[in-house]
N, C-alpha and C. Protein backbone atom coordinates (compact mmCIF):
# COMPACT_ATOMS: atom_id res chain seq x y z
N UNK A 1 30.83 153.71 60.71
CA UNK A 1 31.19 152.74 61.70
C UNK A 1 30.77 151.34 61.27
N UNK A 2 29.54 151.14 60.41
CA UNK A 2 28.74 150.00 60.23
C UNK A 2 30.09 149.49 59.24
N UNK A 3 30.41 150.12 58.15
CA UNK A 3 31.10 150.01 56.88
C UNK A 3 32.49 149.32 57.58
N UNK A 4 32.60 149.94 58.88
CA UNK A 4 34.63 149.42 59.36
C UNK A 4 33.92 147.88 60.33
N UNK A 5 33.02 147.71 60.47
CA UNK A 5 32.70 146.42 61.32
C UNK A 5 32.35 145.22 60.37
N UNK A 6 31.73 145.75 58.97
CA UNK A 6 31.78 144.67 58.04
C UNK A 6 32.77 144.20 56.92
N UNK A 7 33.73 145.52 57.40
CA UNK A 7 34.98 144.66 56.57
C UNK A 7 36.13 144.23 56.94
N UNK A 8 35.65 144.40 58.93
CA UNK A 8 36.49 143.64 59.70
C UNK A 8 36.41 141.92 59.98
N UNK A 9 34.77 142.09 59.59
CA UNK A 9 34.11 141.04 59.62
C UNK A 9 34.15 139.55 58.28
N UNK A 10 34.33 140.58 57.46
CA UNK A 10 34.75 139.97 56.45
C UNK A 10 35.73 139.35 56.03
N UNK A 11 36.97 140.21 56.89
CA UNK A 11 38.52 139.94 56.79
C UNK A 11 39.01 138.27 57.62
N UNK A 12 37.78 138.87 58.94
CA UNK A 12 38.25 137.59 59.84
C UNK A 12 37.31 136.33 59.10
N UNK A 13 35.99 136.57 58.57
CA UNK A 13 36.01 135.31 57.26
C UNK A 13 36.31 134.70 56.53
N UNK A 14 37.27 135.33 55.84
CA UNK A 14 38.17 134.90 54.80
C UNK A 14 39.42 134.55 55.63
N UNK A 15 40.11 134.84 56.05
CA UNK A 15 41.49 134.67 56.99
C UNK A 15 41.02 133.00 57.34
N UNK A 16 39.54 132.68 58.44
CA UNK A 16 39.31 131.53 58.47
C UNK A 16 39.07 130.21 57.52
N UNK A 17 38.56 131.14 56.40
CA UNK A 17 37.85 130.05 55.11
C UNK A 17 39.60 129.61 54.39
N UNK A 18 40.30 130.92 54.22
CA UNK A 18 41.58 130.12 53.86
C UNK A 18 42.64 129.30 54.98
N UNK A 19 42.09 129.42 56.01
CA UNK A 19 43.06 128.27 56.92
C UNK A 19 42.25 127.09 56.75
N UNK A 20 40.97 127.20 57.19
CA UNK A 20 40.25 125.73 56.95
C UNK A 20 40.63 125.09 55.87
N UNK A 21 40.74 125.56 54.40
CA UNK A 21 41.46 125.10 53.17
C UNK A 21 42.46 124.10 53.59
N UNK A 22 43.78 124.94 53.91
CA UNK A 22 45.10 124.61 54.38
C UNK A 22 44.77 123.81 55.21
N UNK A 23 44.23 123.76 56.49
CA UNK A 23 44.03 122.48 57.39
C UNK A 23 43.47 121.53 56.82
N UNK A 24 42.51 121.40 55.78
CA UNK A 24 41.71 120.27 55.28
C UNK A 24 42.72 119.38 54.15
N UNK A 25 43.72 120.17 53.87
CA UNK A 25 44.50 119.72 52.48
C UNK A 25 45.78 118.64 53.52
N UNK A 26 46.03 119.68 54.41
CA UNK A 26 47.18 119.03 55.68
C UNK A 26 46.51 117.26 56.09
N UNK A 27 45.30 117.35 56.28
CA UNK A 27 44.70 116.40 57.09
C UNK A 27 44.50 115.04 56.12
N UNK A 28 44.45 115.44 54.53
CA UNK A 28 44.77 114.05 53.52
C UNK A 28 46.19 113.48 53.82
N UNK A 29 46.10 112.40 54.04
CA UNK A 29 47.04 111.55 54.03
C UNK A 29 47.79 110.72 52.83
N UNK A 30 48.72 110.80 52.09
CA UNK A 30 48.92 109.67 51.23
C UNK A 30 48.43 108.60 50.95
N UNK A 31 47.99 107.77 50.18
CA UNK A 31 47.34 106.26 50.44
C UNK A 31 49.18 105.81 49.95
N UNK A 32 49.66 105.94 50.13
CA UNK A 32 51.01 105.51 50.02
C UNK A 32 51.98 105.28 50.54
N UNK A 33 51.77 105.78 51.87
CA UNK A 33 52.80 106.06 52.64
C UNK A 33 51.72 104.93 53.84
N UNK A 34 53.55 103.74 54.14
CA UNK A 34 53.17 102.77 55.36
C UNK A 34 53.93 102.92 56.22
N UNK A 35 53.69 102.98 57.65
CA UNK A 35 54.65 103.08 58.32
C UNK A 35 55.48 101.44 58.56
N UNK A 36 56.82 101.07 58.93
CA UNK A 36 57.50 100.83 58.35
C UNK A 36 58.20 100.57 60.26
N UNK A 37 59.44 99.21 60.25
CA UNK A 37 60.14 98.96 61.49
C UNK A 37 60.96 97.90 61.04
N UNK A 38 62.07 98.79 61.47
CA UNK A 38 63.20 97.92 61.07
C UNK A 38 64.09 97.34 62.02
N UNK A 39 64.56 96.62 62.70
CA UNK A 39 64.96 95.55 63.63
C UNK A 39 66.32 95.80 63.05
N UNK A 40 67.40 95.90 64.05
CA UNK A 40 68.63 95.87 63.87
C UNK A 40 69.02 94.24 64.48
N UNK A 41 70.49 93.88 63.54
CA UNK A 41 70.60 92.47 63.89
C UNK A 41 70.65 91.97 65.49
N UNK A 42 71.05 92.93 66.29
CA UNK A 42 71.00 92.64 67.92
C UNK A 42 69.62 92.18 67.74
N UNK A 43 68.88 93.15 67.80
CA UNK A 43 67.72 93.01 68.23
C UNK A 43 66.72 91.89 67.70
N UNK A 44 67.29 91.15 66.47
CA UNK A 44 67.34 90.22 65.98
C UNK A 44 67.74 88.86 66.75
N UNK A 45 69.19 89.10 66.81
CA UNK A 45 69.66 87.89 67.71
C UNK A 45 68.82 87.53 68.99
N UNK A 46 68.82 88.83 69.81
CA UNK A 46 67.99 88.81 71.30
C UNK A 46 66.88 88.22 71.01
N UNK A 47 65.65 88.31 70.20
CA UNK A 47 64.46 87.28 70.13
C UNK A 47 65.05 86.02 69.73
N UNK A 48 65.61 86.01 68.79
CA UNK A 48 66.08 84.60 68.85
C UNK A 48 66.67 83.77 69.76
N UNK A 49 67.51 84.19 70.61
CA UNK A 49 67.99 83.60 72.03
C UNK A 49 66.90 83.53 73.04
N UNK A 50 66.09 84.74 73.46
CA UNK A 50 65.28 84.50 74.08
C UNK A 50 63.81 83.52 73.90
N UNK A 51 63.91 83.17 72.59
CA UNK A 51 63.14 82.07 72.20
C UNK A 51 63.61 80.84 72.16
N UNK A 52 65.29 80.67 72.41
CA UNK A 52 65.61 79.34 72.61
C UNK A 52 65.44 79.06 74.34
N UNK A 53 65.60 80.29 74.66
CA UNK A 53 65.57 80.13 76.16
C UNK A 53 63.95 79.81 76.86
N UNK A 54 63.29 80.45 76.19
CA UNK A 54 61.79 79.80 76.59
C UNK A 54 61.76 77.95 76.53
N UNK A 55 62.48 77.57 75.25
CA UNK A 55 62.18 76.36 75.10
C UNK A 55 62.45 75.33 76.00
N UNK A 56 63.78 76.02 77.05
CA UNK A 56 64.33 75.39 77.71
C UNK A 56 63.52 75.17 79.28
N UNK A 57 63.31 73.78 79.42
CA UNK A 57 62.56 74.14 80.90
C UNK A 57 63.18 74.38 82.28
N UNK A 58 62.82 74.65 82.86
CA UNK A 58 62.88 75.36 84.22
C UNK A 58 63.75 74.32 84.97
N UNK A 59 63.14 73.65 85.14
CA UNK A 59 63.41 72.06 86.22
C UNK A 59 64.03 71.10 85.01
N UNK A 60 65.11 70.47 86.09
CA UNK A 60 65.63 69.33 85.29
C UNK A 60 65.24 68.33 85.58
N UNK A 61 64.15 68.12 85.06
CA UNK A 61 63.45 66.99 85.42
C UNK A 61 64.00 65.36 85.15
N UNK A 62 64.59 65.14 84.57
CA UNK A 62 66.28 64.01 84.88
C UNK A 62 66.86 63.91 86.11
N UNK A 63 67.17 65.11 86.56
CA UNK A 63 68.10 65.48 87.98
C UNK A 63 66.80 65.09 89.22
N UNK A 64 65.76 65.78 88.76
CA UNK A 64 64.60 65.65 89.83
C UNK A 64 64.30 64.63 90.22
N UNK A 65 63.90 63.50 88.84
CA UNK A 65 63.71 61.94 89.16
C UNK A 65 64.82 61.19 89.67
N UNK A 66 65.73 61.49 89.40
CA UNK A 66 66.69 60.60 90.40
C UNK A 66 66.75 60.94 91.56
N UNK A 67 66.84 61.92 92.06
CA UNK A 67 67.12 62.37 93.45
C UNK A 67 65.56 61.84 94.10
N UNK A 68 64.34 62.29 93.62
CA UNK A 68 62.94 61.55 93.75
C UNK A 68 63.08 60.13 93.76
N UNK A 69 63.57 59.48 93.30
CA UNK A 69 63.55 57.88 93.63
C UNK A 69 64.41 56.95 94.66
N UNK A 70 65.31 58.30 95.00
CA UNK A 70 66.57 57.52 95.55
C UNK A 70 65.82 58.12 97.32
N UNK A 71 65.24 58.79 97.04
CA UNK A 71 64.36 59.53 98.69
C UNK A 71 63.51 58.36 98.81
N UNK A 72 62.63 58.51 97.72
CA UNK A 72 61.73 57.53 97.85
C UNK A 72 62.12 56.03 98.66
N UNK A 73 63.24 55.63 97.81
CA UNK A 73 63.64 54.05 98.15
C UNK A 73 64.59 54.38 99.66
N UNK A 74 64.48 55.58 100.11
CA UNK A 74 65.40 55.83 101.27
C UNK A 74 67.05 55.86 101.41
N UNK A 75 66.91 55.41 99.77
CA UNK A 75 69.04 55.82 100.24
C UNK A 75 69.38 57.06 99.64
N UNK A 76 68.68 57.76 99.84
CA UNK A 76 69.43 59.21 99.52
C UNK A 76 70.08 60.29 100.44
N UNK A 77 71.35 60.11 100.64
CA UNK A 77 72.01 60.10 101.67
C UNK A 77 72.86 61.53 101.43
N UNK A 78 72.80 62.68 101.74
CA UNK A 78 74.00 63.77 101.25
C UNK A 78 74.46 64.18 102.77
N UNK A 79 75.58 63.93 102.62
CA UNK A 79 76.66 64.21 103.94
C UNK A 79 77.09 65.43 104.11
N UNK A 80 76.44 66.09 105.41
CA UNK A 80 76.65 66.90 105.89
C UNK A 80 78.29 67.90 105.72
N UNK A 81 79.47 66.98 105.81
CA UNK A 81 80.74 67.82 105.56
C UNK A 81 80.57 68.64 104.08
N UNK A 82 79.94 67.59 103.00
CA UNK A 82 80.41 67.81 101.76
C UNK A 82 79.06 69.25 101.59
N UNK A 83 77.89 69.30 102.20
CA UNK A 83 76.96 70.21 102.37
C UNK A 83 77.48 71.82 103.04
N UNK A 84 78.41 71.29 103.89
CA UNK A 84 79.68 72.68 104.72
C UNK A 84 80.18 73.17 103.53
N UNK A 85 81.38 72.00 102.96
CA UNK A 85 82.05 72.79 102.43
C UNK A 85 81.77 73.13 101.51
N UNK A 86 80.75 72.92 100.40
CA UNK A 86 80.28 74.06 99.60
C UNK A 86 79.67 75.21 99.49
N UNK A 87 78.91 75.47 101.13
CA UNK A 87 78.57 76.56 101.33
C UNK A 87 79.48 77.23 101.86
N UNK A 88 80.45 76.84 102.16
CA UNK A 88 82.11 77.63 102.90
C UNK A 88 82.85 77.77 101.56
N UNK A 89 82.77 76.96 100.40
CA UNK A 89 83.68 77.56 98.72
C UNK A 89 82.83 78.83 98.36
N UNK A 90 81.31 78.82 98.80
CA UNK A 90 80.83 79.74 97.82
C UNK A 90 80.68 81.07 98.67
N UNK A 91 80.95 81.19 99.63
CA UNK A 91 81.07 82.45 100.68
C UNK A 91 82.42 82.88 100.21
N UNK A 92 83.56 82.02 100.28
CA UNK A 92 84.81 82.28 100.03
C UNK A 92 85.10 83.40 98.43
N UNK A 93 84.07 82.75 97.74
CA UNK A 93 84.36 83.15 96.42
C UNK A 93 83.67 84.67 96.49
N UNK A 94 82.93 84.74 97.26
CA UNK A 94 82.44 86.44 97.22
C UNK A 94 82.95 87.07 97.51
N UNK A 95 84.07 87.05 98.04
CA UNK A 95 85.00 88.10 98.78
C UNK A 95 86.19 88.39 97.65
């Protein structure tokens, strides 16, 4: 009985000592191998547009100062009809 437990014992030793091998050989890595990303031209273009678009600011600050100075000096005057009917063109156009 002693004789079938130590060369069961033995079997499952070796079975382990040669996987540890195999796992330890698996676990070297190349010093050669880089990983690597390649950008297709879309994806190219898209940063590039979206970096012209950052550049661009928010506020038109041209448009702002005039309308700001003309309040200021009090003649800035926008007439109510012409205030209608563009919110009555742009309802129109959703339909």
């Amino acid at each position: 009985m002693a004789g079938i437990l130590i060369s069961s014992v033995m079997q499952t030793y070796e079975a382990y000592s040669a996987n540890k091998t195999v796992s330890a050989k698996k676990a070297e890595k190349p010093e050669s191998s880089k990983d690597t990303v390649a950008l297709s031209k879309q994806a190219k273009d898209f940063k590039s547009i979206l970096k012209t678009l950052a550049d661009v600011p928010d506020i038109r600050q041209d448009l702002v100062s005039g309308i700001k100075a003309k309040y200021e000096a009090g003649s800035y005057n926008v007439p109510s009809m012409e205030v209608a009917t563009k919110m009555f063109n742009k309802l129109a156009a959703l339909d």
